[in-house]
Protein backbone atom coordinates (compact mmCIF):
# COMPACT_ATOMS: atom_id res chain seq x y z
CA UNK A 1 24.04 163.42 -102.25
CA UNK A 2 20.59 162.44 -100.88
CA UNK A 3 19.41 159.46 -102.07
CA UNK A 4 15.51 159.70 -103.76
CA UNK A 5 12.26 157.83 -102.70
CA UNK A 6 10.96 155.41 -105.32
CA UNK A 7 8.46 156.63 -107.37
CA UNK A 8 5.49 155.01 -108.47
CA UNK A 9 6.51 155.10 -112.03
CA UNK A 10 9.24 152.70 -110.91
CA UNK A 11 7.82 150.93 -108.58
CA UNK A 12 5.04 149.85 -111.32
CA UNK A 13 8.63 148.71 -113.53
CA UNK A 14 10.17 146.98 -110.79
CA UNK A 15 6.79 145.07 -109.86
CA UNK A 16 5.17 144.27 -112.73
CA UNK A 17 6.74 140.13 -112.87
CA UNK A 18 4.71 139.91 -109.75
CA UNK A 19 1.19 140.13 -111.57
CA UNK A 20 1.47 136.93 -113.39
CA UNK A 21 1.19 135.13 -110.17
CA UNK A 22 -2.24 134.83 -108.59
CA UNK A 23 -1.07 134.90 -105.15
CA UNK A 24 1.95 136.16 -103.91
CA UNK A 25 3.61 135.90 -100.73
CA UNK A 26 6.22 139.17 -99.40
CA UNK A 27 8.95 137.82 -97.00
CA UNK A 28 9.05 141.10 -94.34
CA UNK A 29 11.65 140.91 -91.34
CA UNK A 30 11.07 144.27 -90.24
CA UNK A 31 14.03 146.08 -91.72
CA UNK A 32 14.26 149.04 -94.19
CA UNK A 33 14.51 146.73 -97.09
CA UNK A 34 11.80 144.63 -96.35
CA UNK A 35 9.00 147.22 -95.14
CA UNK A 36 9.58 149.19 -98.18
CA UNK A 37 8.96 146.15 -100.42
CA UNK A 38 5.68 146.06 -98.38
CA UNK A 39 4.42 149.37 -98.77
CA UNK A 40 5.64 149.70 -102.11
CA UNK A 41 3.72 146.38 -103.16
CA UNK A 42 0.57 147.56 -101.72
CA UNK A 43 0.59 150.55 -103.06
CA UNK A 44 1.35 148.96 -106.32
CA UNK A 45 -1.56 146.14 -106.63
CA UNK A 46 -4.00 149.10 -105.35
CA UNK A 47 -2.81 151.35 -108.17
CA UNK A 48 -4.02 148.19 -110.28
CA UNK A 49 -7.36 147.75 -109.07
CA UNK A 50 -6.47 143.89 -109.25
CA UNK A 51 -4.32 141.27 -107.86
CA UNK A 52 -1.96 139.59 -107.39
CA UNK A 53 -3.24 138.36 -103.76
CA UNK A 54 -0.34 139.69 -101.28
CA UNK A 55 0.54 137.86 -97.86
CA UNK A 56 3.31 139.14 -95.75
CA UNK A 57 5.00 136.37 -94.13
CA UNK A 58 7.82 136.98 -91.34
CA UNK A 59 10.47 134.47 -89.87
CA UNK A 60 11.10 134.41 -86.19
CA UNK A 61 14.52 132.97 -85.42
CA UNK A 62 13.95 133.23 -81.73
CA UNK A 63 18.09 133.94 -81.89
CA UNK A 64 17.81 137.27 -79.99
CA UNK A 65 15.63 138.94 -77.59
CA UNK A 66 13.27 141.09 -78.76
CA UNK A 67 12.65 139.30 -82.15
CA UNK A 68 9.16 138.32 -81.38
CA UNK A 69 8.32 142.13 -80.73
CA UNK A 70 9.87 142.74 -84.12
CA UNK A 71 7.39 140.47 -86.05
CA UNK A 72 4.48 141.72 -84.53
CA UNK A 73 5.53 145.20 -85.27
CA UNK A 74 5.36 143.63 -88.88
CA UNK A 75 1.99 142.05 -88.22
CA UNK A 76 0.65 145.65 -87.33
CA UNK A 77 2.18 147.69 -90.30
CA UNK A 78 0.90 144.51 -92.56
CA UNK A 79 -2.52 145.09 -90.66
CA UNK A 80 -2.72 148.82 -91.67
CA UNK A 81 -2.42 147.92 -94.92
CA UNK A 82 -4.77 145.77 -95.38
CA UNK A 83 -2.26 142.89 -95.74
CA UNK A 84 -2.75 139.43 -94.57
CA UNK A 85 0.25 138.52 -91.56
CA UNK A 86 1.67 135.46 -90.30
CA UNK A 87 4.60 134.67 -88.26
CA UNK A 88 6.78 131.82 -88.46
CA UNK A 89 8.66 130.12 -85.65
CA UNK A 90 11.92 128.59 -86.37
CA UNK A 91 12.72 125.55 -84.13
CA UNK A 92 15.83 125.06 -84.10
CA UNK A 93 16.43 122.11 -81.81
CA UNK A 94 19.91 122.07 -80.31
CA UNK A 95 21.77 125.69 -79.93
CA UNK A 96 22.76 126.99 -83.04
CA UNK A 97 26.76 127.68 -82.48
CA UNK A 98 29.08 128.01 -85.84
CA UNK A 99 27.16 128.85 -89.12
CA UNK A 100 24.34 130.31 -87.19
CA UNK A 101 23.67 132.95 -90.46
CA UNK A 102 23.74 130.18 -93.14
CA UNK A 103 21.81 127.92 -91.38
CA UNK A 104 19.25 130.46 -89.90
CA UNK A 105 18.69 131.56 -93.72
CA UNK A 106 18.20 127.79 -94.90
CA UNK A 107 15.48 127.36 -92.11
CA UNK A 108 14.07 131.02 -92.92
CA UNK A 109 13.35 129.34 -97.06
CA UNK A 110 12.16 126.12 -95.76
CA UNK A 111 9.37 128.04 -93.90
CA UNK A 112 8.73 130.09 -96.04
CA UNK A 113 8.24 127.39 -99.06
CA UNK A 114 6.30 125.01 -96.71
CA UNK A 115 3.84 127.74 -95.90
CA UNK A 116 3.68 128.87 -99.85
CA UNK A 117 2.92 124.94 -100.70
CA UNK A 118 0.47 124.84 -98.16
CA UNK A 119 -1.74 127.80 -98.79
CA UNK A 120 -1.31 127.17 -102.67
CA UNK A 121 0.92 130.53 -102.90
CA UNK A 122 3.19 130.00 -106.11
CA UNK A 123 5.89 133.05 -105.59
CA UNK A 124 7.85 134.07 -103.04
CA UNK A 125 9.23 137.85 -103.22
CA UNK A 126 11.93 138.82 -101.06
CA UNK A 127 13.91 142.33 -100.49
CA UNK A 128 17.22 142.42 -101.34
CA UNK A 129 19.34 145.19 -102.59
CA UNK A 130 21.74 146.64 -105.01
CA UNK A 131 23.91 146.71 -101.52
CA UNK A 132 23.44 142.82 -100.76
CA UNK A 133 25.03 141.93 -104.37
CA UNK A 134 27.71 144.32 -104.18
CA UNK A 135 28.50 142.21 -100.53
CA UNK A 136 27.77 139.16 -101.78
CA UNK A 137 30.14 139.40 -105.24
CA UNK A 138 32.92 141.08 -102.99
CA UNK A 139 32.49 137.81 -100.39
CA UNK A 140 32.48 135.29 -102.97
CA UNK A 141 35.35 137.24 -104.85
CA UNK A 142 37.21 136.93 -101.55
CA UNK A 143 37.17 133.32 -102.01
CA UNK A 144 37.92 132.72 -105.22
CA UNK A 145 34.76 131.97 -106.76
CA UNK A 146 33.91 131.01 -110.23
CA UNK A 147 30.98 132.43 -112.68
CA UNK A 148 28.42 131.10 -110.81
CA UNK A 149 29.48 132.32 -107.08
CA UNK A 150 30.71 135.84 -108.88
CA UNK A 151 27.48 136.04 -110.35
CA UNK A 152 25.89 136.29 -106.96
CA UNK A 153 22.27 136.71 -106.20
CA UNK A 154 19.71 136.02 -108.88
CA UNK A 155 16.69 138.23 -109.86
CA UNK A 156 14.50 134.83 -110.50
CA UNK A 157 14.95 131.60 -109.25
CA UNK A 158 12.97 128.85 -107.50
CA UNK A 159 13.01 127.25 -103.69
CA UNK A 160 11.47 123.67 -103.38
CA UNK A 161 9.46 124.22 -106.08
CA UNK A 162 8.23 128.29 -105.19
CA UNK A 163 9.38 130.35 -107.92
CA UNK A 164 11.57 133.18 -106.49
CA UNK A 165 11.69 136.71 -107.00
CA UNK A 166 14.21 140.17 -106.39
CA UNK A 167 12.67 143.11 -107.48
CA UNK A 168 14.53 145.42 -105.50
CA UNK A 169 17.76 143.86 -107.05
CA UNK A 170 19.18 147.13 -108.62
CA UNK A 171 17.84 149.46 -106.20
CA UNK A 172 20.02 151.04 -103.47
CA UNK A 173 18.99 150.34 -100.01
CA UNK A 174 19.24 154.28 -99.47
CA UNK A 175 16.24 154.85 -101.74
CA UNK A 176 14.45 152.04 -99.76
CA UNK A 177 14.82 154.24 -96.43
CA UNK A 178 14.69 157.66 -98.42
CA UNK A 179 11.06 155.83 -99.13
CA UNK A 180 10.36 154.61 -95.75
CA UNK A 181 11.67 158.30 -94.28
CA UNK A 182 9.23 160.10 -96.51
CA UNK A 183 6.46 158.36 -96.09
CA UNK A 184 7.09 158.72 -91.71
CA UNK A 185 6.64 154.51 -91.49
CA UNK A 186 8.97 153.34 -88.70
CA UNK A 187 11.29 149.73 -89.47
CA UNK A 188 13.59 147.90 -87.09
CA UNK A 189 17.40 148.22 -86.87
CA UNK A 190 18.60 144.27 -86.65
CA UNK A 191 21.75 144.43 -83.57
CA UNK A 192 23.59 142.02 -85.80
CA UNK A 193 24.08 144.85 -88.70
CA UNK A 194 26.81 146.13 -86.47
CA UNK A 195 28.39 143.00 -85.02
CA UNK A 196 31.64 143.06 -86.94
CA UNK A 197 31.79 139.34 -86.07
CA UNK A 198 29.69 138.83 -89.61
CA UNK A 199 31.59 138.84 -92.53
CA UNK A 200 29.03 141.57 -93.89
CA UNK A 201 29.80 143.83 -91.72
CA UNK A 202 33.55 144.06 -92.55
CA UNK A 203 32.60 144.98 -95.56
CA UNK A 204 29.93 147.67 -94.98
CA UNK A 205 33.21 148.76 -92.80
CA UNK A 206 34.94 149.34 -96.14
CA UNK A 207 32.42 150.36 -98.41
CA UNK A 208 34.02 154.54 -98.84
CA UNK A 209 37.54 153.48 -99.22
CA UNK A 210 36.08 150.34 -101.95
CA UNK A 211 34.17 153.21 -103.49
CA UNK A 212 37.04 155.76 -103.30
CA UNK A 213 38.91 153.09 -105.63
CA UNK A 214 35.68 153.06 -107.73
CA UNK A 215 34.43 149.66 -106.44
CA UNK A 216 31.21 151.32 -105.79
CA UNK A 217 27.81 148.98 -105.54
CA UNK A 218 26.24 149.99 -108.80
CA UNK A 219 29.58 148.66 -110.62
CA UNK A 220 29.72 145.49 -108.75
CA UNK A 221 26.06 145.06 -109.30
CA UNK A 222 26.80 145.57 -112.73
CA UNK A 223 29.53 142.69 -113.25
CA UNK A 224 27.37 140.24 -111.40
CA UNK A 225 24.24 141.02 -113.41
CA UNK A 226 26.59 140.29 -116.97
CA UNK A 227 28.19 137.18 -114.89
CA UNK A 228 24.30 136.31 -114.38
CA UNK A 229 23.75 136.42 -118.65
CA UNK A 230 26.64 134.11 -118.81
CA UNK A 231 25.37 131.97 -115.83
CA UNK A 232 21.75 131.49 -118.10
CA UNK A 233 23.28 130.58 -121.16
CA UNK A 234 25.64 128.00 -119.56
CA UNK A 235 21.95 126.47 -117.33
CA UNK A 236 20.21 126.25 -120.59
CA UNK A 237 22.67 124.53 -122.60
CA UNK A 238 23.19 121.78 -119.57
CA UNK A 239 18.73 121.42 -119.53
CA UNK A 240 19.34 121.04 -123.67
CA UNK A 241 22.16 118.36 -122.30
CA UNK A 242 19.82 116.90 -119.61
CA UNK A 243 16.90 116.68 -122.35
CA UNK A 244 18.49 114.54 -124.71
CA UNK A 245 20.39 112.38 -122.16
CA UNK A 246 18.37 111.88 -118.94
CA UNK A 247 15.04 111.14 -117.40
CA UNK A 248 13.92 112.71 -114.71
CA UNK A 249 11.11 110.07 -113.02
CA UNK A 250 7.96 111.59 -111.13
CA UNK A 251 8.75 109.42 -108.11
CA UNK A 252 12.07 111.42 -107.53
CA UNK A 253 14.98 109.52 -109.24
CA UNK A 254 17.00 110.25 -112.20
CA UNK A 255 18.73 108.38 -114.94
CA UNK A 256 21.58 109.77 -117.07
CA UNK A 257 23.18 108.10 -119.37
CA UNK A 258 27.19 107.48 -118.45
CA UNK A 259 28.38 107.64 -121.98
CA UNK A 260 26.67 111.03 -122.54
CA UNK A 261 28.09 112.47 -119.35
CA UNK A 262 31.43 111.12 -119.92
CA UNK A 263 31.44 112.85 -123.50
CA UNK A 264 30.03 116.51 -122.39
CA UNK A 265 32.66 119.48 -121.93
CA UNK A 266 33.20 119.39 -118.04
CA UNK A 267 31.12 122.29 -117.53
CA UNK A 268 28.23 121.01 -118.87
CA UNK A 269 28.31 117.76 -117.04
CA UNK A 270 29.05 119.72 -113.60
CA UNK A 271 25.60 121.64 -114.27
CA UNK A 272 23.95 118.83 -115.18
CA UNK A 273 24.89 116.80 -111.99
CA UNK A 274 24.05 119.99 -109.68
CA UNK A 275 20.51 120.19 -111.23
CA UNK A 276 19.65 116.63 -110.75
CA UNK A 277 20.74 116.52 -107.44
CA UNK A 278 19.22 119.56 -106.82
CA UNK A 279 15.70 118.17 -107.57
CA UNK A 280 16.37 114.53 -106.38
CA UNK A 281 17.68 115.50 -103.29
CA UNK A 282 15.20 118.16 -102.14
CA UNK A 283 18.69 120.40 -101.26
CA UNK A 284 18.26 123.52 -102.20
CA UNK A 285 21.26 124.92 -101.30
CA UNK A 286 23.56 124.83 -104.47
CA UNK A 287 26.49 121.81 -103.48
CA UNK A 288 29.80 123.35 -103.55
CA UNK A 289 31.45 123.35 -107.00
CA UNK A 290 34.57 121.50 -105.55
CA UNK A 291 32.66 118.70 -104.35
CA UNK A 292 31.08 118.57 -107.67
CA UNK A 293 34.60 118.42 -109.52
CA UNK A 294 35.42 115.52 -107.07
CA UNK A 295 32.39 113.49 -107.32
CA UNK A 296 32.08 113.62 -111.68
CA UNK A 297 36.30 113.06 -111.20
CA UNK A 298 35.42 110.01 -109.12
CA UNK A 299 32.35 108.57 -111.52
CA UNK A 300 34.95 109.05 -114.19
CA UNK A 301 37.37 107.08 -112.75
CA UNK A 302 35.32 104.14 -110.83
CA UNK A 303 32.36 103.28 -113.21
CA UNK A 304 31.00 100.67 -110.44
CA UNK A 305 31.35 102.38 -107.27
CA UNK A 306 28.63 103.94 -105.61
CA UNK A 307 28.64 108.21 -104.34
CA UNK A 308 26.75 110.42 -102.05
CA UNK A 309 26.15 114.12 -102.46
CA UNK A 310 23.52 116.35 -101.78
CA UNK A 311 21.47 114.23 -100.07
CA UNK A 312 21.71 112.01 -103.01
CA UNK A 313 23.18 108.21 -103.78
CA UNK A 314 24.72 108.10 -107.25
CA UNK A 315 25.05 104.36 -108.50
CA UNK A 316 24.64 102.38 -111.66
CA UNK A 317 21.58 101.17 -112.50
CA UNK A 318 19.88 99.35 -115.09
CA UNK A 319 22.63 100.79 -118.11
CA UNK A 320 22.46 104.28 -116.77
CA UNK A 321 23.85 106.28 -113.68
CA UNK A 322 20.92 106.50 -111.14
CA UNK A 323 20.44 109.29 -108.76
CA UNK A 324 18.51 108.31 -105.78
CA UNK A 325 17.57 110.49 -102.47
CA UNK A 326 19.93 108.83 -99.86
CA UNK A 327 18.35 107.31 -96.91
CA UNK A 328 19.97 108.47 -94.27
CA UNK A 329 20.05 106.79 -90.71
CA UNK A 330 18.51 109.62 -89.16
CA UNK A 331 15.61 109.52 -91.63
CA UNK A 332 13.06 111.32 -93.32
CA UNK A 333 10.68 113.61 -92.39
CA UNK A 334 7.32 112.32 -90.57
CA UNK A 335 4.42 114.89 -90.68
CA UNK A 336 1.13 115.00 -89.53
CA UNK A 337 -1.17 116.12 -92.33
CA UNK A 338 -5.16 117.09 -91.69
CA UNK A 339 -8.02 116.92 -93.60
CA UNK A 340 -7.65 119.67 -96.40
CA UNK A 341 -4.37 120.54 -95.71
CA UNK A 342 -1.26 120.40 -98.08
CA UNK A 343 2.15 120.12 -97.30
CA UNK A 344 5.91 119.96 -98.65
CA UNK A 345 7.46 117.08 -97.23
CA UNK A 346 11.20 116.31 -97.62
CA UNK A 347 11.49 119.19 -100.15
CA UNK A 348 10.58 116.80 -102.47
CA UNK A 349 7.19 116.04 -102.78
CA UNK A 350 3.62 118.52 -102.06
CA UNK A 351 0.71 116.19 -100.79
CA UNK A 352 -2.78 116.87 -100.55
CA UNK A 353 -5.58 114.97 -98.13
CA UNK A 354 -9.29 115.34 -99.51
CA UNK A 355 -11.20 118.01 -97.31
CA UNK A 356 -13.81 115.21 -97.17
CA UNK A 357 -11.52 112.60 -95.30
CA UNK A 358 -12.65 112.35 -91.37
CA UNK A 359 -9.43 111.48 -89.88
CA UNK A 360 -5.75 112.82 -90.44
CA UNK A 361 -2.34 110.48 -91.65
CA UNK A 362 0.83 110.47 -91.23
CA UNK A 363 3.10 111.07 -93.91
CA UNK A 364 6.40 109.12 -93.62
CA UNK A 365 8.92 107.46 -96.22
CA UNK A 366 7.46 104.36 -97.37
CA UNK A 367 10.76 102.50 -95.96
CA UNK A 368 12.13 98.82 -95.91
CA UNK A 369 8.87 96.98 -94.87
CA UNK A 370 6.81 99.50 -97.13
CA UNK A 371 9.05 98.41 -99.82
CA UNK A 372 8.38 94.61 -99.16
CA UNK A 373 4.80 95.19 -98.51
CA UNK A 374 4.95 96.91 -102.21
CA UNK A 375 7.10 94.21 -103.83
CA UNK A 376 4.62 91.24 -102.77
CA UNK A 377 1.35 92.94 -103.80
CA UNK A 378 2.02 95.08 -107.00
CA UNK A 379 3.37 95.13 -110.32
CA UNK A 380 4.29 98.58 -109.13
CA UNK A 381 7.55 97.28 -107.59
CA UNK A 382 8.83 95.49 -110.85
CA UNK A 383 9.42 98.80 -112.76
CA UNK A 384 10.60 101.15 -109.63
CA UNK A 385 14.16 100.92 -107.92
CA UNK A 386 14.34 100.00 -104.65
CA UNK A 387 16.70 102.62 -103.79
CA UNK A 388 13.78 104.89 -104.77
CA UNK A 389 10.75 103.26 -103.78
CA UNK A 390 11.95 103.38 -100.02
CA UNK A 391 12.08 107.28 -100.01
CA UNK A 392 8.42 107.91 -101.50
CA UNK A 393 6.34 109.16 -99.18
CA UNK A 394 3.34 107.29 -97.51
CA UNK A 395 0.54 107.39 -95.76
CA UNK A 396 0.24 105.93 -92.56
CA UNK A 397 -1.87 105.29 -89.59
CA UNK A 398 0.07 104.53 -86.69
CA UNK A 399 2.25 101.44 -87.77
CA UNK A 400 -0.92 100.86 -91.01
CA UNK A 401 0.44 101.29 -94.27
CA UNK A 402 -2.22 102.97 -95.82
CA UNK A 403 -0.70 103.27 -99.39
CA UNK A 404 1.30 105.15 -102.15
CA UNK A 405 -0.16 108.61 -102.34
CA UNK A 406 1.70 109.21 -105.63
CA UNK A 407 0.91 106.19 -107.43
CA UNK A 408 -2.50 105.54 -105.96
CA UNK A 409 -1.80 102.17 -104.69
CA UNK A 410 -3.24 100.52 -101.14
CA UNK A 411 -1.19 97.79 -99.86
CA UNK A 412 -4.36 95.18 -100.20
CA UNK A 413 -3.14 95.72 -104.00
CA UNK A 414 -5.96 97.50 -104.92
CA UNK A 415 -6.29 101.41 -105.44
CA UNK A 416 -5.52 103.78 -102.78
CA UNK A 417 -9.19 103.87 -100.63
CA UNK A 418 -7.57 107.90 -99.38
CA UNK A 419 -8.06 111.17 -101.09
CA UNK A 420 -4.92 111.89 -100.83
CA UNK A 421 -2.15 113.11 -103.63
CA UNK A 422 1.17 114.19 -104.31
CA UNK A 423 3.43 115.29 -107.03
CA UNK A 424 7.04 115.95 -107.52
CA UNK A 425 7.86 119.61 -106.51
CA UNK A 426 10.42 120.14 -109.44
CA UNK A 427 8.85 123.63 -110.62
CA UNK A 428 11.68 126.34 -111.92
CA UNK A 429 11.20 129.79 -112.70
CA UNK A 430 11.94 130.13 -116.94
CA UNK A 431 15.81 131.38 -118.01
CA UNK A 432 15.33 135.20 -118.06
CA UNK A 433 18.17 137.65 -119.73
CA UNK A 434 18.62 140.57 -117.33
CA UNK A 435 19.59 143.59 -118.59
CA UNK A 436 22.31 145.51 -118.86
């Protein structure tokens, strides 16, 4: 049977969480999925007559030949819809040999998040399908996976702080292209769709004889989505947990008390972990559940010792457990940052400089001799771990410590003589109970 082009009766259903956002940003590679969530989008907002503001951004992995054509293609069909473009460069450094999907699509969010902080764009809406959760349950089936990995890809979420959205979740990628194919717009076939080297692929291999059994995408699609209820319920019971127990301190670092987590029903205290590490260390790739077992197994067992996870140190502090970002010896980011311009640095923290300011800083972690510089000139130090006042981030000129954009403070000890601020990024999109 011929699948159906989305009408605009549904696509006003499907799109209607985007219009309490005043800007929105569409990420558009160029495939089917993608360019319909385009066109659909901008036919929805000018149904409207209002916003939200749309900007269609598009990643360039520079993996394969032929993939800067692709994004301009984008930029055009963006351009002919009135549509604001921009393309996005991944540099990847060294060759990219094992892992090459997981860690293109980690690089693909942290562009796309940087640019949202930076041009004050709070959501981030993205195209996959009923297809990609049928793959991605029958993948994480494949390897055993618990509630969370069964229930697979969610319809909200958040990325360093940009609130995340799938509207396209239960919609079959056929209708996307039945879409596309009646409205005669042209989309780009992606070479590594067929390259049975992906794990994917396999599986689009099997999808008839799956199917044939009566494993068909709309049923798998429909256990992750009730996986997904469960999923909620379990998240909001660990933030009650997290509430009552923990404090979460605006210059990154977290305090939960051991007793607490000690006493909470395993489950609990393994969501509570991942979600404080999860804002502390700026990861926002979810740390695999095994390694959480481990580590709570470990804090169980050695009450003194000191853990790393997730870009995170876990060690006792003043009564409590303390989770600190961990300073690694390769470091943390250093960014240039211009008059007016904001940026995400360490997927931790968004920082503003005034449009007023004449020159541009450098935005670094404050550091050892920041630290001591801190400790001998303000009552700031007194009240803030070291572990944590080394990772802030701070403004510099050259090798001049200009100060603490976070707290305001100038290393002459008086306040910071910069327009320039920053706040955790910690936002999360609110619990929502899909249906079905």
């Amino acid at each position: 049977m011929n699948a159906s082009p989305i009408t605009r009766a549904e696509a006003q259903e499907l799109l209607a969480p985007l219009a309490r956002f005043p800007r929105v940003a569409l990420a558009v590679s160029g495939g089917p999925d993608s360019v319909a969530l385009m066109h659909l989008a901008a036919r929805w907002r000018e149904a409207r007559g209002a916003g939200p503001a749309l900007s269609v951004l598009t990643v360039d992995h520079r993996l394969r030949d032929g993939s800067r054509s692709e994004a301009e293609m984008v930029a055009r069909l963006a351009s002919a819809l009135g549509l604001p473009h921009e393309i996005l460069s991944w540099e990847s450094g060294a060759p990219v040999v094992a892992g090459v999907q997981a860690k293109a699509r980690a690089a693909r969010y942290d562009l796309l998040a940087a640019y949202c902080h930076a041009n004050d764009i709070p959501a981030l809406v993205t195209a996959h399908t009923q297809d990609d959760q049928a793959e991605t349950f029958l993948m994480r089936l494949k390897r055993g996976s618990g509630l969370d990995g069964l229930a697979a890809i969610p319809e909200v979420g958040a990325w360093a702080g940009i609130a995340m959205l799938r509207p396209l979740l239960d919609v079959a990628k056929a209708r996307l292209v039945a879409s596309l194919d009646e409205a005669g717009i042209a989309f780009v076939s992606d070479p590594s769709n067929g390259d049975a080297r992906f794990e994917r692929v396999r599986l689009r291999g099997g999808k008839d004889a799956l199917a044939a059994l009566g494993l068909t995408p709309e049923a798998l699609a429909l256990s992750a989505r009730r996986l997904r209820r469960a999923r909620a319920a379990l998240d909001h019971a660990a933030r009650d947990f997290l509430a009552v127990n923990s404090e979460m301190n605006d210059a990154g670092y977290a305090l939960i008390a051991r007793d607490a987590l000690d006493a909470a029903p395993q489950e609990i205290a393994l969501r509570a972990l991942a979600q404080l590490i999860g804002i502390v260390g700026g990861g926002e790739t979810p740390v695999q559940l095994v390694k959480l077992e481990t580590l709570l197994a470990a804090l169980r067992h050695d009450v003194g010792k000191a853990h790393t996870l997730g870009r995170c140190r876990l060690e006792p502090w003043s009564g409590r457990l303390g989770i600190f970002r961990e300073m690694r010896a390769t470091g943390l980011p250093v960014a240039p940052l211009l008059p007016g311009q904001r940026l995400l640095w360490d997927n931790r923290f968004r920082i503003e400089l005034g449009a007023h300011e004449t020159k541009p800083i450098m935005v670094r972690a404050l550091g050892e001799s920041g630290w001591r510089a801190l400790r001998d000139s303000s009552s700031l130090a007194s009240s803030l771990p070291r572990l944590a006042g080394r990772t802030l981030p701070a403004c510099w000129r050259g090798d001049e410590l200009l100060g603490l954009p976070l707290f305001g403070w100038a290393e002459v000890g008086q306040r910071l003589n910069l327009d320039c601020r920053a706040h955790l990024v910690r936002a999360e999109m609110p619990p929502t109970v899909e249906k079905g």
